[in-house]
C-alpha atoms as a PDB file:
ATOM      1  CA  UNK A   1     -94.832 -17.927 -60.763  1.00  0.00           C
ATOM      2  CA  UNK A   2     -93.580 -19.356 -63.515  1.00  0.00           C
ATOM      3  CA  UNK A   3     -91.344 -18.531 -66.683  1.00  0.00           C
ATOM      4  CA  UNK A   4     -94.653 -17.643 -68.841  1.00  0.00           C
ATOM      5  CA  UNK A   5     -95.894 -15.328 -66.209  1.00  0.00           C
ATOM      6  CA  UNK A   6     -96.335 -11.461 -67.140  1.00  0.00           C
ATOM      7  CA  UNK A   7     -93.995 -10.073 -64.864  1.00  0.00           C
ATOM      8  CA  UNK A   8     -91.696 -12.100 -66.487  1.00  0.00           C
ATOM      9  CA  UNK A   9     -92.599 -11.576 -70.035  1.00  0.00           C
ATOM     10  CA  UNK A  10     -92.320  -7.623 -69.124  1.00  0.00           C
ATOM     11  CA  UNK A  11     -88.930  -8.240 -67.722  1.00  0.00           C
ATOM     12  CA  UNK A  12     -87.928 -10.093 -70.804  1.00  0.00           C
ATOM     13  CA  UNK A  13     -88.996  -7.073 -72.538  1.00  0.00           C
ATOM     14  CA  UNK A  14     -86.947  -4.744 -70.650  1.00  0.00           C
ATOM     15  CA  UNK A  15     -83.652  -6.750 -71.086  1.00  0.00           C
ATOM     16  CA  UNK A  16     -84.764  -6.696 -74.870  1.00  0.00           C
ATOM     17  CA  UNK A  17     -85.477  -3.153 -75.052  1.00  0.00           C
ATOM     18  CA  UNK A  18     -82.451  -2.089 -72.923  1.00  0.00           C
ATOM     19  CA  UNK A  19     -80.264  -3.702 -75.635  1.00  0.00           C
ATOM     20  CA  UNK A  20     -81.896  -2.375 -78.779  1.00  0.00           C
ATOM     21  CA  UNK A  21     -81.353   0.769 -77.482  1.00  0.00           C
ATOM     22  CA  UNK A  22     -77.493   0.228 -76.042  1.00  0.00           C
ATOM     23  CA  UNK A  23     -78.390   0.019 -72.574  1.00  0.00           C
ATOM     24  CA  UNK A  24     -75.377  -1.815 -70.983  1.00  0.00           C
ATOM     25  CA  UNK A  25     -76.542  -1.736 -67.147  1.00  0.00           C
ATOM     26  CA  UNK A  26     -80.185  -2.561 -65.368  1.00  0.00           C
ATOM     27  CA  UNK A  27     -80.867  -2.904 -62.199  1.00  0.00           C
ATOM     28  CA  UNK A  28     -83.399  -5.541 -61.466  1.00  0.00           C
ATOM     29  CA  UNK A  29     -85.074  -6.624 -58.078  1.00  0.00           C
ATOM     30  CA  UNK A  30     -83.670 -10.280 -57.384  1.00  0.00           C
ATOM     31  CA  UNK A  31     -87.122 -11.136 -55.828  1.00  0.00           C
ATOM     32  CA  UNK A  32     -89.188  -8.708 -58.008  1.00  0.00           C
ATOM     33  CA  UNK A  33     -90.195  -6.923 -54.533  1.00  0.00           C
ATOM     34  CA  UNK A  34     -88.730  -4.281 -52.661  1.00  0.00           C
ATOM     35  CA  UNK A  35     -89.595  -5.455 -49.374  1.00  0.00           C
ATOM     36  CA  UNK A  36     -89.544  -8.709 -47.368  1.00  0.00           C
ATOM     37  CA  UNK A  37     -92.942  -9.859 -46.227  1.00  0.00           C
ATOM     38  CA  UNK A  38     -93.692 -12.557 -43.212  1.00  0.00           C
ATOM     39  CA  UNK A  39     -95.162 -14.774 -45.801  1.00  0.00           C
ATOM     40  CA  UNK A  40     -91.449 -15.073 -48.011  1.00  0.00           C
ATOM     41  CA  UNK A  41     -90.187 -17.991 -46.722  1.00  0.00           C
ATOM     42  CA  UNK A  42     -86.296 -19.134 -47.456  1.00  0.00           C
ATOM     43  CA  UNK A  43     -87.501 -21.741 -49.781  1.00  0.00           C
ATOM     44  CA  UNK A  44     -89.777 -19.308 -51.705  1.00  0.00           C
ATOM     45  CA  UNK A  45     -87.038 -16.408 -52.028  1.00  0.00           C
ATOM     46  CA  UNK A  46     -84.286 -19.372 -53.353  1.00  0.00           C
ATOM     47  CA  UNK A  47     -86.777 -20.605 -55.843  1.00  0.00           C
ATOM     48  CA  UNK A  48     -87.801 -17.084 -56.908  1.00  0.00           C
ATOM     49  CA  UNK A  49     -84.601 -15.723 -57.002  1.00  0.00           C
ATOM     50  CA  UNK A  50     -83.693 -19.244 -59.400  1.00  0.00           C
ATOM     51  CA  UNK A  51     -86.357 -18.585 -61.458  1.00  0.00           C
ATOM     52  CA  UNK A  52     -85.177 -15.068 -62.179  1.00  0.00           C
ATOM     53  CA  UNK A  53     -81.503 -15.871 -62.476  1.00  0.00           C
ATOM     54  CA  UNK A  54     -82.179 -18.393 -64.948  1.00  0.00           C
ATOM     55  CA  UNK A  55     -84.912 -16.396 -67.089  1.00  0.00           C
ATOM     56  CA  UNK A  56     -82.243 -13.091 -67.387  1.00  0.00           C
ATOM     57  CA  UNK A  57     -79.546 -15.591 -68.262  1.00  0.00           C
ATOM     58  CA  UNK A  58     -81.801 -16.541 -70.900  1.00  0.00           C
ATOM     59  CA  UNK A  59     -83.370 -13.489 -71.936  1.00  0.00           C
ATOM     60  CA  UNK A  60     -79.675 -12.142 -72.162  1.00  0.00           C
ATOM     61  CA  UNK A  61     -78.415 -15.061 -74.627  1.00  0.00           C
ATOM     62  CA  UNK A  62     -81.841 -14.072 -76.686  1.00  0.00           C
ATOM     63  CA  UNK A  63     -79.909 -10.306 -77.151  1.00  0.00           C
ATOM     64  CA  UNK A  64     -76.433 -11.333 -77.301  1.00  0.00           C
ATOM     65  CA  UNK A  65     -77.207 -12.873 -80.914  1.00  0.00           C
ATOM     66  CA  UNK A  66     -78.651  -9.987 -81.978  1.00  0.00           C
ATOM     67  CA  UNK A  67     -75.824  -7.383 -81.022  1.00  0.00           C
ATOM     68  CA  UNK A  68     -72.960  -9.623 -80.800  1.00  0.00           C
ATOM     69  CA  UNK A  69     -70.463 -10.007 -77.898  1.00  0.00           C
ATOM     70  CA  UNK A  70     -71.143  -6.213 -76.569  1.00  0.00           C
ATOM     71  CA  UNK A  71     -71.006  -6.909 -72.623  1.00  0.00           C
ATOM     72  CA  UNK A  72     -74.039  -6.217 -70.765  1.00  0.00           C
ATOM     73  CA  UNK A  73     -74.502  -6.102 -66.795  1.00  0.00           C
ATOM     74  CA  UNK A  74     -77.445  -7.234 -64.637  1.00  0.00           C
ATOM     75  CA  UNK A  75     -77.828  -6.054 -60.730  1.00  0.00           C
ATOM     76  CA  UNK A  76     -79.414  -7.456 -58.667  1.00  0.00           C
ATOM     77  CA  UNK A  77     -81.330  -5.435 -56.022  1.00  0.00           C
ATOM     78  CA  UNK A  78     -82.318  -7.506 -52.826  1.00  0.00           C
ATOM     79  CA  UNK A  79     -85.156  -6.871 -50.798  1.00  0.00           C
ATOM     80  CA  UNK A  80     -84.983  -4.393 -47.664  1.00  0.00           C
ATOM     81  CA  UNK A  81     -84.924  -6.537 -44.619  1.00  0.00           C
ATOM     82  CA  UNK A  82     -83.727  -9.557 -46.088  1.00  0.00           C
ATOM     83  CA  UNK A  83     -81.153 -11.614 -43.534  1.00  0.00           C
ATOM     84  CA  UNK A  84     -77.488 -12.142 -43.935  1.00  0.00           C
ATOM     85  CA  UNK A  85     -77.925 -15.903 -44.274  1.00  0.00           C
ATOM     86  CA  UNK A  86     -80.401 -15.763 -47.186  1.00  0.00           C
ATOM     87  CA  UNK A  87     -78.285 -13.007 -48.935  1.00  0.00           C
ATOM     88  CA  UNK A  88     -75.484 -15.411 -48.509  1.00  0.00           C
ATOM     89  CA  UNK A  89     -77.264 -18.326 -49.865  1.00  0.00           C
ATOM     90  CA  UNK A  90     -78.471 -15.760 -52.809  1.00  0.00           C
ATOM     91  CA  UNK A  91     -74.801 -14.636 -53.581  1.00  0.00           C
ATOM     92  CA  UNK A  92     -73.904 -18.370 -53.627  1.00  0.00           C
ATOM     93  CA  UNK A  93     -76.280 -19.037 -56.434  1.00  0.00           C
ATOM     94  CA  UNK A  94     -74.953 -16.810 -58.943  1.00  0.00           C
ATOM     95  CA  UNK A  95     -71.449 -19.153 -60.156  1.00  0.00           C
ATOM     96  CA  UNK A  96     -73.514 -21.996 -60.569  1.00  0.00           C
ATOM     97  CA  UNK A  97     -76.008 -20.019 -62.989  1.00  0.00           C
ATOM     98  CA  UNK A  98     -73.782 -16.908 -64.413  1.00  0.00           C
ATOM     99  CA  UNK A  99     -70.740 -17.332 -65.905  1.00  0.00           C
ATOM    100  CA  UNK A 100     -68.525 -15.060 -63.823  1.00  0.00           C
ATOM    101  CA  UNK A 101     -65.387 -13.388 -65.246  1.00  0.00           C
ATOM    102  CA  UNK A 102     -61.977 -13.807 -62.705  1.00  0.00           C
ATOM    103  CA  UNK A 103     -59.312 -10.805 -62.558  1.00  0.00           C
ATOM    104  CA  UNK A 104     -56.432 -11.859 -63.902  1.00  0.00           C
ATOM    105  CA  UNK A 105     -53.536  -9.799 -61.641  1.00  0.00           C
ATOM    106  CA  UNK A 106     -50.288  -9.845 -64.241  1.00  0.00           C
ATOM    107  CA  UNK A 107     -46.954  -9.267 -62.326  1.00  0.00           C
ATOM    108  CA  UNK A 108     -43.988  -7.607 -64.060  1.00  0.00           C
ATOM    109  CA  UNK A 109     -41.088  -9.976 -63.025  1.00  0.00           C
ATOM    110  CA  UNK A 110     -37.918  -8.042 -62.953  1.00  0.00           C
ATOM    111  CA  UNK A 111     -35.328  -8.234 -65.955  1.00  0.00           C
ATOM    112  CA  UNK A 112     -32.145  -9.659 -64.342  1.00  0.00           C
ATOM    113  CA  UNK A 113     -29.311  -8.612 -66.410  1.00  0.00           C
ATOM    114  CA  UNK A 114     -25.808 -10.310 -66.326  1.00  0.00           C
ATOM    115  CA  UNK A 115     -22.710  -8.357 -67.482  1.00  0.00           C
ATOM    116  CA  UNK A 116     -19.872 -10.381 -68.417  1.00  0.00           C
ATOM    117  CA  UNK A 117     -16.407  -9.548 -66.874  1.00  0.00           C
ATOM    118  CA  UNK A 118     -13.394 -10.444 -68.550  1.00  0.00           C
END
């Protein structure tokens, strides 16, 4: 599979429909299956699962200059049966393609107030 291939195009369709019509969360399958099969090697799920990352980071820029900044968020569904170490290796992925936005925790520091005797 590559980034030309139907699936693809119809998934770049989706993200572009889902935004023309203010759709602000889809849920995609990572692999574009629902179940693992013997034949889905490591290898093959990490370079599917790049491919996808990489074409929905794409076909999100595409929208984001049509609508403007309005936020927009992608899940990502995994396969049933997949293993902890590949879903690990999966999760890893996603900083080095998606920009990911960090909490910011603001503390209140406490006022200290002097009083002046005289």
């Amino acid at each position: 599979m590559n980034s030309r291939h139907p699936c693809l195009n119809g998934l770049r369709s989706v993200v572009h429909m889902a935004t023309r019509c203010d759709i602000r969360t889809l849920t995609v399958p990572l692999l574009l299956v629902y179940d693992m099969s013997e034949e889905m090697t490591v290898n093959w799920c990490l370079r599917r699962a790049e491919l996808i990352f990489k074409c929905v980071k794409g076909y999100m820029i595409e929208c984001s200059t049509w609508v403007g900044n309005e936020p927009m968020t992608i899940q990502f569904l995994v396969p049933r049966g997949i293993s902890q170490d590949l879903f690990d290796q999966l999760s890893a992925m996603l900083p080095n393609i998606f920009r990911l936005s960090n909490t910011l925790n603001l503390v209140a520091k406490r006022k200290r107030t002097y009083s002046a005797y005289t």
